[in-house]
Protein backbone atom coordinates (compact mmCIF):
# COMPACT_ATOMS: atom_id res chain seq x y z
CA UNK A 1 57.78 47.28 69.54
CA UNK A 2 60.82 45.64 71.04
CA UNK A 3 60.61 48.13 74.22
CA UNK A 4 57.48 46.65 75.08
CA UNK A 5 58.35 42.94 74.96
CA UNK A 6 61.11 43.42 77.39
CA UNK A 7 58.70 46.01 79.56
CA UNK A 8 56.34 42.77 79.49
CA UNK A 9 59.23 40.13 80.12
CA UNK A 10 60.37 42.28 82.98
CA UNK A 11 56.31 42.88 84.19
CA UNK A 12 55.94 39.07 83.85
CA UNK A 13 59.10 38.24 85.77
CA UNK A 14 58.46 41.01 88.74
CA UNK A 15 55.19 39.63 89.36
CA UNK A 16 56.45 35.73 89.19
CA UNK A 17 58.71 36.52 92.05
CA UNK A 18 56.83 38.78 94.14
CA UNK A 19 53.95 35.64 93.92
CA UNK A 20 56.85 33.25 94.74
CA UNK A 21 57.88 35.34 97.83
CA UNK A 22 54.33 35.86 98.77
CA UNK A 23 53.23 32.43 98.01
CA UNK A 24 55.70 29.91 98.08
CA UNK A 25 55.82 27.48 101.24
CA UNK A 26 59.43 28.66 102.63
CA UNK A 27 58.85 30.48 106.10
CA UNK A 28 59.37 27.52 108.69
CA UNK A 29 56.82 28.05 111.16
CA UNK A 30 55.19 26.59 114.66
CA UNK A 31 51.85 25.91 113.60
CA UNK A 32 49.17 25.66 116.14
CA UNK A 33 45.86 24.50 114.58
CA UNK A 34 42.27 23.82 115.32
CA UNK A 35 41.67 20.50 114.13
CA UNK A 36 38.31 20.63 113.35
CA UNK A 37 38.45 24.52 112.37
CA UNK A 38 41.56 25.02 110.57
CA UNK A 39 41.06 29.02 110.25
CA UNK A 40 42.05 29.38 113.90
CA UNK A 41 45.42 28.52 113.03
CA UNK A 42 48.70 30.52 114.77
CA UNK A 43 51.66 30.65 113.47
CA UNK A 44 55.20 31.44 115.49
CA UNK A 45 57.99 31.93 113.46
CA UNK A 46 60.34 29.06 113.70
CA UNK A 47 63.79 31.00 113.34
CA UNK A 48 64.86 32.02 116.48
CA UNK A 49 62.37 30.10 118.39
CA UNK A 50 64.47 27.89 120.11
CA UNK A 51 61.39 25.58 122.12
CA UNK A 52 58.26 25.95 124.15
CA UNK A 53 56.58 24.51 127.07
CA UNK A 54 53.49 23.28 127.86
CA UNK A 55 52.21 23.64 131.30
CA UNK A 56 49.10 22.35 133.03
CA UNK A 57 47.67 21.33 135.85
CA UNK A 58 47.83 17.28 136.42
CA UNK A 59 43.92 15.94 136.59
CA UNK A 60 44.93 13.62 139.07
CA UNK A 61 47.90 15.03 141.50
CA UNK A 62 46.50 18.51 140.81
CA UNK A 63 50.01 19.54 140.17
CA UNK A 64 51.26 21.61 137.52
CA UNK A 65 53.84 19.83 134.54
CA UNK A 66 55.86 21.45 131.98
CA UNK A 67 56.47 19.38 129.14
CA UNK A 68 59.65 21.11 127.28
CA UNK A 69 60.15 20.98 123.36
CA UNK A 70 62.83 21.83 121.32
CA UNK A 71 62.38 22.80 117.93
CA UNK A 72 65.41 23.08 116.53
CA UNK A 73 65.77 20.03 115.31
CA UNK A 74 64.78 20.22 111.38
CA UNK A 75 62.68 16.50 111.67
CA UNK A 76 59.76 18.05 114.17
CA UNK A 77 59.05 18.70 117.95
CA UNK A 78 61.67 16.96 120.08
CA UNK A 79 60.13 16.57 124.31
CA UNK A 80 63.45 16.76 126.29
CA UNK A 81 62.23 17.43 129.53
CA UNK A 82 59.36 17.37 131.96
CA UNK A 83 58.94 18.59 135.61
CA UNK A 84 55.98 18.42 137.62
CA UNK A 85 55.73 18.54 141.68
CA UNK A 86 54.43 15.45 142.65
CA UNK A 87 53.32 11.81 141.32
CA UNK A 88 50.29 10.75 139.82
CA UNK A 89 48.34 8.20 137.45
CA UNK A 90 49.97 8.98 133.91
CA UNK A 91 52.98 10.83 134.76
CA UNK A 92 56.60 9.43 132.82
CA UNK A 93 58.21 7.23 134.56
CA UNK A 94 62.42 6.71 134.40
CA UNK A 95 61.80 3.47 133.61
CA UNK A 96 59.80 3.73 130.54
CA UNK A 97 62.60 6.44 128.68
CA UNK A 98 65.88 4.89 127.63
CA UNK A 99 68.43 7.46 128.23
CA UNK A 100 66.51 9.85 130.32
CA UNK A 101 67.68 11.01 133.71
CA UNK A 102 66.16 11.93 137.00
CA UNK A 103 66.69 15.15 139.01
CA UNK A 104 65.13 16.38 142.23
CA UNK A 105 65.47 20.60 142.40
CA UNK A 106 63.53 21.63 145.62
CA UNK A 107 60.08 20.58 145.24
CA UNK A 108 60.42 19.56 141.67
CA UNK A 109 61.11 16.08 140.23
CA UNK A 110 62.32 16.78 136.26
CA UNK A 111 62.62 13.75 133.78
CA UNK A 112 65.78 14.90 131.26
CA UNK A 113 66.98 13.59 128.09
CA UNK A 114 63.29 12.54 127.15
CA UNK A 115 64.31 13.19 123.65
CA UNK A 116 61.28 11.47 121.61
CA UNK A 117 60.60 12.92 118.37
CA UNK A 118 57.12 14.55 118.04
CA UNK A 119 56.06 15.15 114.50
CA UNK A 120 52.33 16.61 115.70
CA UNK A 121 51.52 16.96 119.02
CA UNK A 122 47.83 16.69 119.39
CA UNK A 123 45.93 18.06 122.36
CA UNK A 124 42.92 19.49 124.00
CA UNK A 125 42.85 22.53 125.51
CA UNK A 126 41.64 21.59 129.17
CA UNK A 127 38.70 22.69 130.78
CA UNK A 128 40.40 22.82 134.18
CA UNK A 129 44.32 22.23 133.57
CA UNK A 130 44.45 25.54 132.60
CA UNK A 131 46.97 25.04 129.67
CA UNK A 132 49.62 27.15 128.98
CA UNK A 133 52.09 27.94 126.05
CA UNK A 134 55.35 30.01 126.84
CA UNK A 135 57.78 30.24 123.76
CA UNK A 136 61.41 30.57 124.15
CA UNK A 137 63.49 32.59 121.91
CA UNK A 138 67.11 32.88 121.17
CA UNK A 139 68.90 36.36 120.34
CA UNK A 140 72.54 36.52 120.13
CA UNK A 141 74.26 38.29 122.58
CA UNK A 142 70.99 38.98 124.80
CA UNK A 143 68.64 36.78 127.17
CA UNK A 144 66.51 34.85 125.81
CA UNK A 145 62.50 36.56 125.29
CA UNK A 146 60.16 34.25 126.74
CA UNK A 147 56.10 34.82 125.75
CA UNK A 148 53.45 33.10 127.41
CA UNK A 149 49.75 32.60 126.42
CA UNK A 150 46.96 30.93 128.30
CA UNK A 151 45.06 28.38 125.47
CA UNK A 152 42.01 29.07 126.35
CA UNK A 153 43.00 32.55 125.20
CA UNK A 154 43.62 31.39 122.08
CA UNK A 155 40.97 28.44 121.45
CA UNK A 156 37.74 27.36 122.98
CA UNK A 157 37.85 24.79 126.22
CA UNK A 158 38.28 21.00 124.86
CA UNK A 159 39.08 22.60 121.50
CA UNK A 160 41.53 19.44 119.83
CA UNK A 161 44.82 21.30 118.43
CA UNK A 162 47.87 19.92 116.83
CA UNK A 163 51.15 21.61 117.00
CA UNK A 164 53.40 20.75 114.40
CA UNK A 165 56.69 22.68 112.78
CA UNK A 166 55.77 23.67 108.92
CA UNK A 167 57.02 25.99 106.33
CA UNK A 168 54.29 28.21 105.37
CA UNK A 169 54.21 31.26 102.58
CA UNK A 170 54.85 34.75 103.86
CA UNK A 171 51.35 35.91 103.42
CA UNK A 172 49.95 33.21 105.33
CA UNK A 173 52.32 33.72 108.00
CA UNK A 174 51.71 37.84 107.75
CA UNK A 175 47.42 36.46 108.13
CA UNK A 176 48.26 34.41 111.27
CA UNK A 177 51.30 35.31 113.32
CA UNK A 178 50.61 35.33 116.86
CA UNK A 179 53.62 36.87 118.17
């Protein structure tokens, strides 16, 4: 009799952590979500990623902009940087960004040291700025990968989506990866 309590203490305690790996909220994560359909939901896992950008084309100086995040900050989506090729209604402004700085590279006007913390970005995936997501990823002692998907890939046009860093289980992650 005393085999099979400790067969069913060890059963018990096997399948307690394998729901705790499986289950528990611990893998930090990029989540991009539908907002009004949360089962198209992506995940990107958070541990090498080291930012993204966001790239579209302006609605009003038909240019394209790439916004630049960092996430590896633990407190959310930091925007450091955004370059775009000309002015227009609704771009930044020096001005308007204690502590950024202004470059001109070629063609390109960037904004640096944006640094405002981000805890959701919330967006809609343009009709005509064709949107873009390119992930940047850090491995030791190589260059950096780089993937790139077009939004409307990945969600209808004018489809609202938040992006936000999380810590998701393993199985949900395993359900929605997108890389």
């Amino acid at each position: 009799m005393g085999k099979n309590r400790v067969f069913i203490a060890i059963s018990i305690i096997i399948i307690f952590l394998a729901g705790a790996i499986f289950f528990v909220p611990a893998k930090r994560v990029l989540q991009i979500q539908n907002r009004k359909n949360k089962k198209e939901t992506y995940y990107v896992n958070a541990k090498n990623l080291e930012g993204f950008d966001i790239s579209y084309t302006h609605s009003v100086n038909k240019g394209r902009v790439h916004d630049h995040y960092s996430t590896m900050n633990k407190k959310g989506l930091f925007l450091t940087s955004s370059s775009f090729v000309s002015y227009g209604a609704g771009m930044p402004e020096l001005e308007e960004t204690p502590g950024a700085s202004f470059e001109i590279q070629g063609d390109t006007y960037i904004l640096k040291n944006i640094n405002r913390l981000v805890h959701k970005l919330t967006m809609a995936v343009g009709l005509i700025a064709n949107h873009t997501i390119s992930f940047y990823f850090y491995q030791k002692d190589k260059e950096s990968q780089v993937l790139e998907y077009s939004l409307k890939d990945l969600f209808a046009p004018q489809t609202s989506i938040t992006l936000e860093i999380k810590r998701v289980s393993l199985i949900s992650y395993i359900k929605r990866n997108l890389k």
